[in-house]
C-alpha atoms as a PDB file:
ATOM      1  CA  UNK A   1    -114.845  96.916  44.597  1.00  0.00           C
ATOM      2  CA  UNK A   2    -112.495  93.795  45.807  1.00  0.00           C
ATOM      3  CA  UNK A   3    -110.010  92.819  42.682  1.00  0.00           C
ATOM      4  CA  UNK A   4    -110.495  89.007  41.981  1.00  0.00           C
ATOM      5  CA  UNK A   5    -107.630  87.246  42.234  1.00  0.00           C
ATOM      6  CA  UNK A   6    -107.405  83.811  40.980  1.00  0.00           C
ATOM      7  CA  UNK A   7    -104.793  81.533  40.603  1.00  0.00           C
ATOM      8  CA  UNK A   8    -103.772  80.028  37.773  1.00  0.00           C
ATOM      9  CA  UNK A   9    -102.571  76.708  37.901  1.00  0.00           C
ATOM     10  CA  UNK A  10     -99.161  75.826  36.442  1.00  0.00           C
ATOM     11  CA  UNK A  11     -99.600  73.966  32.998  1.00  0.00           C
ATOM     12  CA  UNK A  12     -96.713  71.067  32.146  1.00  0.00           C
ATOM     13  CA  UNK A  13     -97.110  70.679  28.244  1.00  0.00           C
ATOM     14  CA  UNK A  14     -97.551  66.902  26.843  1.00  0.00           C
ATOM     15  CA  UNK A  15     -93.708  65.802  25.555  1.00  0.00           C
ATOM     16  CA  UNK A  16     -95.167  66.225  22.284  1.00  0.00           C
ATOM     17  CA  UNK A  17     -96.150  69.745  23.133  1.00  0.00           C
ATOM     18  CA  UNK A  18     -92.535  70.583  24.430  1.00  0.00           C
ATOM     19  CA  UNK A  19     -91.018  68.474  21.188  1.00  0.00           C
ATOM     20  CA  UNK A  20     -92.981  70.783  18.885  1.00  0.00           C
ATOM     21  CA  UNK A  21     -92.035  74.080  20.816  1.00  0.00           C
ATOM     22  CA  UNK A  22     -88.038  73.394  20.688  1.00  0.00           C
ATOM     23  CA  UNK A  23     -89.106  72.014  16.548  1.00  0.00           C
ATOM     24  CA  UNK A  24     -90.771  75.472  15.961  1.00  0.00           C
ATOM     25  CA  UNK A  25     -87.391  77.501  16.953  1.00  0.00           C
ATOM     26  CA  UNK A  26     -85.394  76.438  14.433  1.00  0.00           C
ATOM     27  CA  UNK A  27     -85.647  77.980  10.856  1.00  0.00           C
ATOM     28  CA  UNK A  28     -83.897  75.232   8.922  1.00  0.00           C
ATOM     29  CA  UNK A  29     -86.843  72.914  10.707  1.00  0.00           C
ATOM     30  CA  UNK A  30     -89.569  74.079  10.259  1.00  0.00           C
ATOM     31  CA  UNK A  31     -88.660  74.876   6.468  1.00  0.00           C
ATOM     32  CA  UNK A  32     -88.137  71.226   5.663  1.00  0.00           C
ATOM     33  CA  UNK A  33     -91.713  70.946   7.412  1.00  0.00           C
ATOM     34  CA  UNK A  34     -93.293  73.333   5.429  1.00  0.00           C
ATOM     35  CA  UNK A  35     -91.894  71.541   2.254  1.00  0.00           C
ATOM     36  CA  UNK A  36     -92.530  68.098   3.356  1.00  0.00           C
ATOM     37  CA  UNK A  37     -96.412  69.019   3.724  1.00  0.00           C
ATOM     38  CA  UNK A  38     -96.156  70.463  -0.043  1.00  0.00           C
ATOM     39  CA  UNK A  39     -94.944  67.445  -1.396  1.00  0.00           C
ATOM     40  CA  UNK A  40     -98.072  65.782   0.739  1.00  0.00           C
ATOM     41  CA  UNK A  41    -100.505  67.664  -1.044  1.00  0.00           C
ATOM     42  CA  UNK A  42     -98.775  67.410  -4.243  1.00  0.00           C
ATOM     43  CA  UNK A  43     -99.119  63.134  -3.502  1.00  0.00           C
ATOM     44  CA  UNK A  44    -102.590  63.155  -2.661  1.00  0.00           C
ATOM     45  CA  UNK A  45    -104.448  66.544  -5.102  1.00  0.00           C
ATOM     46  CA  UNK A  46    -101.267  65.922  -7.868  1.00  0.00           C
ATOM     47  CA  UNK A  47    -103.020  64.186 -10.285  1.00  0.00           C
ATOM     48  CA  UNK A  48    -105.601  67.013 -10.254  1.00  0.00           C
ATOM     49  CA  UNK A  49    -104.022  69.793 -10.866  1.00  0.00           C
ATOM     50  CA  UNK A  50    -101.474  68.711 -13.771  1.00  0.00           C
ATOM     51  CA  UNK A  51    -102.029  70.517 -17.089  1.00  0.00           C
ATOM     52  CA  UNK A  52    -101.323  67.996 -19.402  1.00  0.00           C
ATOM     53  CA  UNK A  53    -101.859  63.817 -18.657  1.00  0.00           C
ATOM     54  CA  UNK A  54     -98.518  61.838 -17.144  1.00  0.00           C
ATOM     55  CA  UNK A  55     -99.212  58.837 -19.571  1.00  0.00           C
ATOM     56  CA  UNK A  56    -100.749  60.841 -22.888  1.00  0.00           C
ATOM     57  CA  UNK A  57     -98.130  60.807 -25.935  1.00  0.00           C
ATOM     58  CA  UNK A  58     -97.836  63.973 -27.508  1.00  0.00           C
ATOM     59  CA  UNK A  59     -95.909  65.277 -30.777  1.00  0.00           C
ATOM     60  CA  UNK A  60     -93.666  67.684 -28.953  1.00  0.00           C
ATOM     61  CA  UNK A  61     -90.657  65.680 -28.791  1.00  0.00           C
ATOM     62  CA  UNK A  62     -88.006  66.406 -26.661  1.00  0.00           C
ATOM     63  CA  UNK A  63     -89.228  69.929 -26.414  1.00  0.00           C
ATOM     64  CA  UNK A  64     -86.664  71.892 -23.824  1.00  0.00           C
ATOM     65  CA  UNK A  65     -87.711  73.792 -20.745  1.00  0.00           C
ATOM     66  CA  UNK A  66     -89.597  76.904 -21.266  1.00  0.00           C
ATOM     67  CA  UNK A  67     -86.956  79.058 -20.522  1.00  0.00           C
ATOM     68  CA  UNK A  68     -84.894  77.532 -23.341  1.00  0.00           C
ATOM     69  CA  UNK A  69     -84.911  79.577 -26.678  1.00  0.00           C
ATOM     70  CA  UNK A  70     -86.727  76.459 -28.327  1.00  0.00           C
ATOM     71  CA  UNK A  71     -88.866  76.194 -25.314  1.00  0.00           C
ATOM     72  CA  UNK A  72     -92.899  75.811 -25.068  1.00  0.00           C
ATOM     73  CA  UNK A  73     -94.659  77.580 -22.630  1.00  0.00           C
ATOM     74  CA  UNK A  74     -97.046  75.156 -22.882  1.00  0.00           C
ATOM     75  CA  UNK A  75     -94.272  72.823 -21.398  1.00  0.00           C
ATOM     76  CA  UNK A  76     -92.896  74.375 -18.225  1.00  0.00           C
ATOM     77  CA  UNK A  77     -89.986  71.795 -18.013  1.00  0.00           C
ATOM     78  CA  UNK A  78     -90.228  70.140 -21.033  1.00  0.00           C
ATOM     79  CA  UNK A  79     -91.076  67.006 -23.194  1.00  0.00           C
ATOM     80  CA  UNK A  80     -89.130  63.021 -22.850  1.00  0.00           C
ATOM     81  CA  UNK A  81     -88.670  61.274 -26.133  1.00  0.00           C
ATOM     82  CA  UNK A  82     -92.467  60.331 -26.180  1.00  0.00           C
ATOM     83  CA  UNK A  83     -93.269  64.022 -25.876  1.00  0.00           C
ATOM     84  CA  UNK A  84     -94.878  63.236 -22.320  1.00  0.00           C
ATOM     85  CA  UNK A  85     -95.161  66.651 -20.404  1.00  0.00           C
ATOM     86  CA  UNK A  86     -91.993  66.422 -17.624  1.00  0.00           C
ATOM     87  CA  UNK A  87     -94.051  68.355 -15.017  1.00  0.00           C
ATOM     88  CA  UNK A  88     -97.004  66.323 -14.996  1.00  0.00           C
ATOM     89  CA  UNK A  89     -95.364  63.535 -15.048  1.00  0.00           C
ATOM     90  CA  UNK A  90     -93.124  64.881 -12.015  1.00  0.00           C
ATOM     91  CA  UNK A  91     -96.063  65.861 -10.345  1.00  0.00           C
ATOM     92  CA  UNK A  92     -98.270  62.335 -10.526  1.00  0.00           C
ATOM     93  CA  UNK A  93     -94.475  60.715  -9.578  1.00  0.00           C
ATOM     94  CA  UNK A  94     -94.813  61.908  -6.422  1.00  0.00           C
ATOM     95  CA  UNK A  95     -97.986  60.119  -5.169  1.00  0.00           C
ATOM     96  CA  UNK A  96     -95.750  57.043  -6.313  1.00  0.00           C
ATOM     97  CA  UNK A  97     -92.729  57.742  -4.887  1.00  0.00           C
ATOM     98  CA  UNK A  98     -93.495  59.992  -1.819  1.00  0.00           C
ATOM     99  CA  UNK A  99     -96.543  58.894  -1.222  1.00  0.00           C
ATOM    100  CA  UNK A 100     -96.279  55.216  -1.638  1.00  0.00           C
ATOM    101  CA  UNK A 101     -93.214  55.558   0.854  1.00  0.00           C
ATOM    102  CA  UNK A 102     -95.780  56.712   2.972  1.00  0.00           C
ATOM    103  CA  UNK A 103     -97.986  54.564   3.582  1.00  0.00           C
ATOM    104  CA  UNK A 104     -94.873  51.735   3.450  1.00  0.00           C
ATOM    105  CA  UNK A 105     -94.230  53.453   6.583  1.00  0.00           C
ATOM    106  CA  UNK A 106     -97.390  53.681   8.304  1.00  0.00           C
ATOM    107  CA  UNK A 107     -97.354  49.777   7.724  1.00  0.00           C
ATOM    108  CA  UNK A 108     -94.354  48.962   9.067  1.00  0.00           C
ATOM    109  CA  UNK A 109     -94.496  51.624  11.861  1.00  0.00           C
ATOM    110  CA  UNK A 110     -97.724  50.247  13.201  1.00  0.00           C
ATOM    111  CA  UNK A 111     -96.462  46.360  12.824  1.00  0.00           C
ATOM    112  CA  UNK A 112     -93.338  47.431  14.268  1.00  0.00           C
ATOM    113  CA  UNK A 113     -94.412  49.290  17.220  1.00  0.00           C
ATOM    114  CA  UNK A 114     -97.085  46.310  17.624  1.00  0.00           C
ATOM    115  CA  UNK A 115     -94.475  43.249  17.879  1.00  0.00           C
ATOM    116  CA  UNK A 116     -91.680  45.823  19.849  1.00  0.00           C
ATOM    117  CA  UNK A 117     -94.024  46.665  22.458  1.00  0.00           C
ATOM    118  CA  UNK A 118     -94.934  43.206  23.117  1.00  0.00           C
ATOM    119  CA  UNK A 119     -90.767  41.991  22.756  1.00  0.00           C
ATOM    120  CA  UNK A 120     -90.324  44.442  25.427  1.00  0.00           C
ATOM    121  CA  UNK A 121     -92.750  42.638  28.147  1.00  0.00           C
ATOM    122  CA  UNK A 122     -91.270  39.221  27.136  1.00  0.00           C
ATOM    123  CA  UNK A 123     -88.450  37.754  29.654  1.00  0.00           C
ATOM    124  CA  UNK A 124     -86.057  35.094  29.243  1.00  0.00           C
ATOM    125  CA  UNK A 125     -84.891  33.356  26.328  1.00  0.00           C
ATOM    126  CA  UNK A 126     -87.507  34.885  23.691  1.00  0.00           C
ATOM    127  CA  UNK A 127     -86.334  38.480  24.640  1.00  0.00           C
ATOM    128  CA  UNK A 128     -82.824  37.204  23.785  1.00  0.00           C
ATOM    129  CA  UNK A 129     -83.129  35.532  20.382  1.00  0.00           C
ATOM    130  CA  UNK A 130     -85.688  38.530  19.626  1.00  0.00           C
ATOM    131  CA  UNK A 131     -82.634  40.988  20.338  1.00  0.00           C
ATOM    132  CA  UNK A 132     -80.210  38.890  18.605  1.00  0.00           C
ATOM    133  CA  UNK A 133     -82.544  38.144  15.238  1.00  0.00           C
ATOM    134  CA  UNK A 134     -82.784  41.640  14.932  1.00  0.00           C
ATOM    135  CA  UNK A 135     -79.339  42.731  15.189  1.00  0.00           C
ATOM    136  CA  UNK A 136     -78.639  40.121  12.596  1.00  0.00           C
ATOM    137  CA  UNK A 137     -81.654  41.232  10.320  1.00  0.00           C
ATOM    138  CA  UNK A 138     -80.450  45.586  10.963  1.00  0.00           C
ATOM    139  CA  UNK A 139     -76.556  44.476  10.292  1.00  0.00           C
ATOM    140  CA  UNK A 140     -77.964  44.112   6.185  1.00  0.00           C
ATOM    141  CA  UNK A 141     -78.538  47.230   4.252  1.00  0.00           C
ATOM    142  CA  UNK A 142     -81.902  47.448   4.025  1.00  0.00           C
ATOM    143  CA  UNK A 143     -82.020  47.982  -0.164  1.00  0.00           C
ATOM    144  CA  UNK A 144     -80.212  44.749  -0.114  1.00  0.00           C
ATOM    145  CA  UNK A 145     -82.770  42.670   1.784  1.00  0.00           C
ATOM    146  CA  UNK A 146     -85.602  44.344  -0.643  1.00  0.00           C
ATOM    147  CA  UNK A 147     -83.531  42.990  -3.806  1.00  0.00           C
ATOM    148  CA  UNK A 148     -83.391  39.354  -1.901  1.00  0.00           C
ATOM    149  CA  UNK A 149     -87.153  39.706  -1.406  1.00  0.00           C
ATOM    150  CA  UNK A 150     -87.982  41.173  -4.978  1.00  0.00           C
ATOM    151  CA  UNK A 151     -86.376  38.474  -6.312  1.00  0.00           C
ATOM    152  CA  UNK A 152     -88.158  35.992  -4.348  1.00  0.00           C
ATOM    153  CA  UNK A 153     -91.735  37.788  -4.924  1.00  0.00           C
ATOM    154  CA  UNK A 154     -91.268  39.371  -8.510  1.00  0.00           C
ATOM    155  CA  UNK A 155     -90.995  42.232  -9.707  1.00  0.00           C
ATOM    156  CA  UNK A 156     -93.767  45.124  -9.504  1.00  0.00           C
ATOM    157  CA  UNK A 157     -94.632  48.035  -7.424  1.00  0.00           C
ATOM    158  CA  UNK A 158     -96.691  46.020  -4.957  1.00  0.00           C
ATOM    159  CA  UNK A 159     -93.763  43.805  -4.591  1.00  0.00           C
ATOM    160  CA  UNK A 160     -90.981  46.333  -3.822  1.00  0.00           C
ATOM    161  CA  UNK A 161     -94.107  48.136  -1.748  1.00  0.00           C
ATOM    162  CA  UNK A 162     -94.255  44.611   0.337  1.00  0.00           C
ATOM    163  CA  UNK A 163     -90.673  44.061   0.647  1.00  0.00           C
ATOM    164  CA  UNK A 164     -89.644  47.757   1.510  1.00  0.00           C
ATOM    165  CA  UNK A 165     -92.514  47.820   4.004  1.00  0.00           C
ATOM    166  CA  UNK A 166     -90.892  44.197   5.532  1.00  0.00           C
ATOM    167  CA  UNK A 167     -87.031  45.302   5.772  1.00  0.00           C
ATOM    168  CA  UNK A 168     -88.886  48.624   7.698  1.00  0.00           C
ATOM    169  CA  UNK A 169     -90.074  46.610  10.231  1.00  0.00           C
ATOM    170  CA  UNK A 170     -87.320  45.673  12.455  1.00  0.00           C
ATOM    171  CA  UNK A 171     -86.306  49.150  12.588  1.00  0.00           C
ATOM    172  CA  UNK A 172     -89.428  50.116  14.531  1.00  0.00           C
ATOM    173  CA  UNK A 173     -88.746  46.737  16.489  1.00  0.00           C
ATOM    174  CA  UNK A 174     -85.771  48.034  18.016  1.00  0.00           C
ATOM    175  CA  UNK A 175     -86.528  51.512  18.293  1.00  0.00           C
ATOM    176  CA  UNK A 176     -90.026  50.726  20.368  1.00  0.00           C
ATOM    177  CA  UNK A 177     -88.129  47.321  22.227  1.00  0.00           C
ATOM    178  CA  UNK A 178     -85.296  49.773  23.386  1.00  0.00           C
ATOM    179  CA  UNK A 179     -87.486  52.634  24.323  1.00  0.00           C
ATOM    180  CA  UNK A 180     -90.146  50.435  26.328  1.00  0.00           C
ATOM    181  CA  UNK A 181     -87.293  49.331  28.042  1.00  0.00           C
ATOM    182  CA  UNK A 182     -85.999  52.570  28.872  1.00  0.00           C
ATOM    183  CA  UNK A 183     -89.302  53.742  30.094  1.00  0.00           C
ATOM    184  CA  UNK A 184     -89.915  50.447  32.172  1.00  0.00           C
ATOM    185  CA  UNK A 185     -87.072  51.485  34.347  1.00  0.00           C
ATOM    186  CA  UNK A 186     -88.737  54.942  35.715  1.00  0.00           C
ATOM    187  CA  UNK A 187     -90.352  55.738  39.154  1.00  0.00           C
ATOM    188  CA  UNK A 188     -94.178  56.668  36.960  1.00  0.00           C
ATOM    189  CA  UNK A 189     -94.039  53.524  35.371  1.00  0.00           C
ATOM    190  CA  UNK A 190     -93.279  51.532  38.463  1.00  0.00           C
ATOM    191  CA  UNK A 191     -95.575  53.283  40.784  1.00  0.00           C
ATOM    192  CA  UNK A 192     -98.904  51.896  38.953  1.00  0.00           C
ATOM    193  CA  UNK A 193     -97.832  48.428  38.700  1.00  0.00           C
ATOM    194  CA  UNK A 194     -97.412  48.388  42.180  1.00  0.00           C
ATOM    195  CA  UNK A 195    -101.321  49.620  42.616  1.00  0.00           C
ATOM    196  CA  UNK A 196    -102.219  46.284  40.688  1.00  0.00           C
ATOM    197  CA  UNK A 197    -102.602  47.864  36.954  1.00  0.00           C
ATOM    198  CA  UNK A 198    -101.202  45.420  34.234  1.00  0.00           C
ATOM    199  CA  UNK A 199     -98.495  46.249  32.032  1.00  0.00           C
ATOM    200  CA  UNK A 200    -100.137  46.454  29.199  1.00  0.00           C
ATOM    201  CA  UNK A 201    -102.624  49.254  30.847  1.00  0.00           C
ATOM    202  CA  UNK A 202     -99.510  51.082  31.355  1.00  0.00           C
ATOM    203  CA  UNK A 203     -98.081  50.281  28.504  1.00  0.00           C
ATOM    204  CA  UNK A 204    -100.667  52.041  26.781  1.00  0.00           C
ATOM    205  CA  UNK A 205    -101.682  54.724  29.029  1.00  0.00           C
ATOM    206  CA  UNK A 206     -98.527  55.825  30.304  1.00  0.00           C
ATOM    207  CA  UNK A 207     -95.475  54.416  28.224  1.00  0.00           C
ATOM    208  CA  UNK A 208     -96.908  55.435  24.753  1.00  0.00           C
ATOM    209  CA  UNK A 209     -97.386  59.121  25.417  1.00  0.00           C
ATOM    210  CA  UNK A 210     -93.348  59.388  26.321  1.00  0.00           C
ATOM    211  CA  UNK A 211     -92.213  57.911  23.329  1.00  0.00           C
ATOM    212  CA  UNK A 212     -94.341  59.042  20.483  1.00  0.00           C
ATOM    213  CA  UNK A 213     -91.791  61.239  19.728  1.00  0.00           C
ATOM    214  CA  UNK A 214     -89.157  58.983  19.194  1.00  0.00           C
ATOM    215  CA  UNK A 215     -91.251  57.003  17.084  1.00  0.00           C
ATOM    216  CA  UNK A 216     -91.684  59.497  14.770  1.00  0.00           C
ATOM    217  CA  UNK A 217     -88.190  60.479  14.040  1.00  0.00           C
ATOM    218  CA  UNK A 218     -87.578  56.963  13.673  1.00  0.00           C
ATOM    219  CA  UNK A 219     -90.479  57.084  10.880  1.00  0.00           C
ATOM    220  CA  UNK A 220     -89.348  60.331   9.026  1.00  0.00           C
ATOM    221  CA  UNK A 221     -85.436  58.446   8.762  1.00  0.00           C
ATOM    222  CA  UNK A 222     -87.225  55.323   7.153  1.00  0.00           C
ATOM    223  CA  UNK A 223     -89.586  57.177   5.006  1.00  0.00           C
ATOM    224  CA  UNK A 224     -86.406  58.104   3.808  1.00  0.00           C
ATOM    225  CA  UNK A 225     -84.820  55.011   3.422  1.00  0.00           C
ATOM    226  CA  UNK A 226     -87.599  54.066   2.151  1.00  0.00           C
ATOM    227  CA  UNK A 227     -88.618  56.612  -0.879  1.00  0.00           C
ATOM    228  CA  UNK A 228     -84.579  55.688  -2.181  1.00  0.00           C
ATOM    229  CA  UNK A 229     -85.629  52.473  -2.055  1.00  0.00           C
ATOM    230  CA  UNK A 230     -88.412  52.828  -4.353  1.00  0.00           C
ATOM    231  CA  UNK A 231     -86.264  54.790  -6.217  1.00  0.00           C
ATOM    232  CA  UNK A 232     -83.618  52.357  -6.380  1.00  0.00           C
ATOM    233  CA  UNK A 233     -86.023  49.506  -7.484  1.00  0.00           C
ATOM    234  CA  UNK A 234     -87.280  51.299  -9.931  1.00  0.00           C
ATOM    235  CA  UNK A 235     -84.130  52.237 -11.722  1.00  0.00           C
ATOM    236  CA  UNK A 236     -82.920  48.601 -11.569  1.00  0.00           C
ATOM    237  CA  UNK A 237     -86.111  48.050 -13.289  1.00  0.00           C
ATOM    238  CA  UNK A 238     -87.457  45.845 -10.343  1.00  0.00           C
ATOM    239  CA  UNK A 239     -90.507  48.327  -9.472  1.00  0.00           C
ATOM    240  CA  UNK A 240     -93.104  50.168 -11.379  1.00  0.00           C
ATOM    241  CA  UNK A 241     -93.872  49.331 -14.720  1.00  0.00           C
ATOM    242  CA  UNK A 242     -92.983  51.328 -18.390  1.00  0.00           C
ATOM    243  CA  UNK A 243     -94.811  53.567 -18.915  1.00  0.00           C
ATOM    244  CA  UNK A 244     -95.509  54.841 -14.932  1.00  0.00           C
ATOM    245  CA  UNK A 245     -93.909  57.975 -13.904  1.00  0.00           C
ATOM    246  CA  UNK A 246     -92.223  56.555 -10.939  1.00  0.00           C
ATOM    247  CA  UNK A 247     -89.116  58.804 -10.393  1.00  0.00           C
ATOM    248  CA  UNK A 248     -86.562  56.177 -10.665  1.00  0.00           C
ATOM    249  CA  UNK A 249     -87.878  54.538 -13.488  1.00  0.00           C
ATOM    250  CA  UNK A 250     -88.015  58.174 -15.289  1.00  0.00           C
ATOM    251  CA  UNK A 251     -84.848  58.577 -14.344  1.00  0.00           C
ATOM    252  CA  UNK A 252     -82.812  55.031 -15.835  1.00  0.00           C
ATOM    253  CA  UNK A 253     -85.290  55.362 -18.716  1.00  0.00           C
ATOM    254  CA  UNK A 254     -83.729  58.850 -20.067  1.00  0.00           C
ATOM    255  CA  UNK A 255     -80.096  57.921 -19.543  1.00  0.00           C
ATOM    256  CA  UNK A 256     -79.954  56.965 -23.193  1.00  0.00           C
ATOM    257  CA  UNK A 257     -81.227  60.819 -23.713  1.00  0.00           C
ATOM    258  CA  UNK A 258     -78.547  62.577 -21.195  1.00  0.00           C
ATOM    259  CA  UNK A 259     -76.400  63.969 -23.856  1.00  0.00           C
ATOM    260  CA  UNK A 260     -79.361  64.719 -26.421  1.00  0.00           C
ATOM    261  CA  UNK A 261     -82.415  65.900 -23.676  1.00  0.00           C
ATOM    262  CA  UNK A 262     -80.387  66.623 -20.387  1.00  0.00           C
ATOM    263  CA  UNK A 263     -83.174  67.748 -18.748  1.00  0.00           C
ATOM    264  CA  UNK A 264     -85.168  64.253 -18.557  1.00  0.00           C
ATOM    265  CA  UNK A 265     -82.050  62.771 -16.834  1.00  0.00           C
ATOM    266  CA  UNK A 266     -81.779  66.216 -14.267  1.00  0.00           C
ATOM    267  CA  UNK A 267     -85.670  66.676 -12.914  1.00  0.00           C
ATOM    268  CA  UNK A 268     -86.399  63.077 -11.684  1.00  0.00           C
ATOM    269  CA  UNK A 269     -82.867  63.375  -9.975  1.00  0.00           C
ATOM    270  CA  UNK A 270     -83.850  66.850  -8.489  1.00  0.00           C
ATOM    271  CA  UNK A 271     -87.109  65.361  -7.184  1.00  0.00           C
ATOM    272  CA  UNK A 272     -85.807  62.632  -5.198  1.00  0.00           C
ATOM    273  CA  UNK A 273     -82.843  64.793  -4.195  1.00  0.00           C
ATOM    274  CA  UNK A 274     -85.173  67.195  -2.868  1.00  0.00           C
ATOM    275  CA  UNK A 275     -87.645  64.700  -1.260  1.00  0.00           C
ATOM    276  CA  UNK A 276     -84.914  62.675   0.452  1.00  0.00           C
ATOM    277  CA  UNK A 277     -83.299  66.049   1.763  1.00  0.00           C
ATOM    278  CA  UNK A 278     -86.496  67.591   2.730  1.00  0.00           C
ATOM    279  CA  UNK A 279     -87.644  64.196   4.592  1.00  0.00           C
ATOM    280  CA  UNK A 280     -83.813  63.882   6.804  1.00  0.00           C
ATOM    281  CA  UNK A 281     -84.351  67.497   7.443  1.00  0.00           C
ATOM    282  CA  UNK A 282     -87.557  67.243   9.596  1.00  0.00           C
ATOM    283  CA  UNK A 283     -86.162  64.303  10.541  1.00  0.00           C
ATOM    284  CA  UNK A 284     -82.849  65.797  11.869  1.00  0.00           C
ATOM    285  CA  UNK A 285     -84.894  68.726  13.469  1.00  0.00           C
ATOM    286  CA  UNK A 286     -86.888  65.957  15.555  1.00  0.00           C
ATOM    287  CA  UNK A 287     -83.685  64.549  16.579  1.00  0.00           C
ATOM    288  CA  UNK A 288     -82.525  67.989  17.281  1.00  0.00           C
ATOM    289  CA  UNK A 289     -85.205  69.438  19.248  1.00  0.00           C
ATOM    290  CA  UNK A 290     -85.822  65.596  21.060  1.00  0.00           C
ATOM    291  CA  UNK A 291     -82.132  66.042  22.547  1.00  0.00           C
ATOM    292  CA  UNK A 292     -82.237  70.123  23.502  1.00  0.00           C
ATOM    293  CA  UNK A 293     -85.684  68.931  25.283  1.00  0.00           C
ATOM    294  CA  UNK A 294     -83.546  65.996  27.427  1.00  0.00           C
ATOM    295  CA  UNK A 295     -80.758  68.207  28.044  1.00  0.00           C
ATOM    296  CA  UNK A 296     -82.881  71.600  29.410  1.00  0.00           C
END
């Protein structure tokens, strides 16, 4: 009998593809992944699966962690002054901290990548003051043009949400303007506008799949930004509202308690030290893998 012999054809993977292979090879990476996913089910099932409510007063005052020798193992991390369980109330935080960071994002990123694709096809003297309004509007720290805007709106959660999502904006802007531009300049992108297809058909069909990636790392940096922000806010007492268990505004209302209840000062510091780490190290293992995958 003859042996078939077939011929496979040689598969290129999608940049995406190739971004995720070089992401997958390093440890520190993929950890950060694994943990940034965690603290996305903990925003969106977290409310579920507490054991006691965020907002319900209890008698338990100040009651230390459970592995304290006045511990409660009916409160793994402890009671605030209002005997409010600290885990639960860690827990819900994170739908309004993390999450809400999230879908700041997802606003800006899709606004952002809206007005910088379009910036990029302009010519002339709109390209220009578009580049130079946004090198003005980058130059300020973004917490400081949130406070400007809080002030102007109010203060509230939906208002910090609004102005956080607004001082996101031009950083997608200029990411997407720079890497359109970029792109616009390569023999692929050329080839079908000279067969009579309109820029925005490329745009679309060929730009977008080659810089997805950088998109993304640009959105895990300012979901980063962006949950200190919220954070911020909240301490300052410009965000969420007593008696919410937004992070920040845990963590400036137990200051008064540092020296009595240490422990309501030290978890809503741990959580958005370990969300803001977890967040820049996906984000750094994008940027990592993005530049081994230029360079091979």
């Amino acid at each position: 009998m003859a042996r078939e012999t077939t011929y496979l054809e040689e598969e290129f993977p999608s940049p995406m593809k190739q971004l995720w292979i070089t992401f997958n090879k390093t440890p520190m990476a993929v950890l950060g992944l694994s943990c940034y996913l965690f603290l996305v089910i903990l925003a969106i099932f977290g409310q579920f699966i507490t054991p006691h409510s965020a907002l319900e007063v209890g008698d338990a005052l100040l009651t230390p962690p459970a592995w304290n020798d006045d511990g409660n193992l009916n409160y793994l991390l402890g009671t605030d002054d209002f005997g409010r369980d600290m885990l639960s109330r860690l827990v819900h935080g994170t739908s309004l901290t993390f999450g809400l960071s999230f879908l700041v994002v997802i606003f800006a990123l899709i606004i952002g990548v809206v007005i910088g694709s379009f910036s990029a096809l302009t010519r002339g003297i709109k390209a220009s003051f578009l580049t130079h309004f946004l090198d003005v509007i980058l130059s300020i720290p973004s917490l400081l043009l949130a406070i400007i805007i809080v002030a102007i709106l109010g203060p509230g959660l939906e208002n910090i949400l609004w102005a956080i999502a607004l001082v996101s904006i031009p950083q997608f802007v200029h990411v997407t303007r720079i890497a359109v531009k970029e792109e616009q300049k390569k023999a692929y992108v050329l080839i079908p506008i000279l067969d009579g297809a309109s820029e925005i058909r490329v745009l679309i069909t060929s730009i977008f799949p080659n810089i997805i990636d950088k998109i993304i790392i640009q959105a895990t940096l300012a979901q980063s930004a962006a949950i200190l922000d919220i954070a911020a806010l909240g301490f300052l007492g410009l965000g969420a509202p007593f008696p919410m268990p937004e992070w920040g505004s845990m963590l400036a209302n137990s200051l008064d308690l540092f020296y009595i209840a240490p422990w309501t000062t030290y978890f809503p510091g741990l959580a958005i030290l370990f969300t803001v780490v977890v967040t820049n190290l996906v984000g750094e293992g994008l940027r990592h893998s993005l530049k081994i995958q230029k360079d091979s």
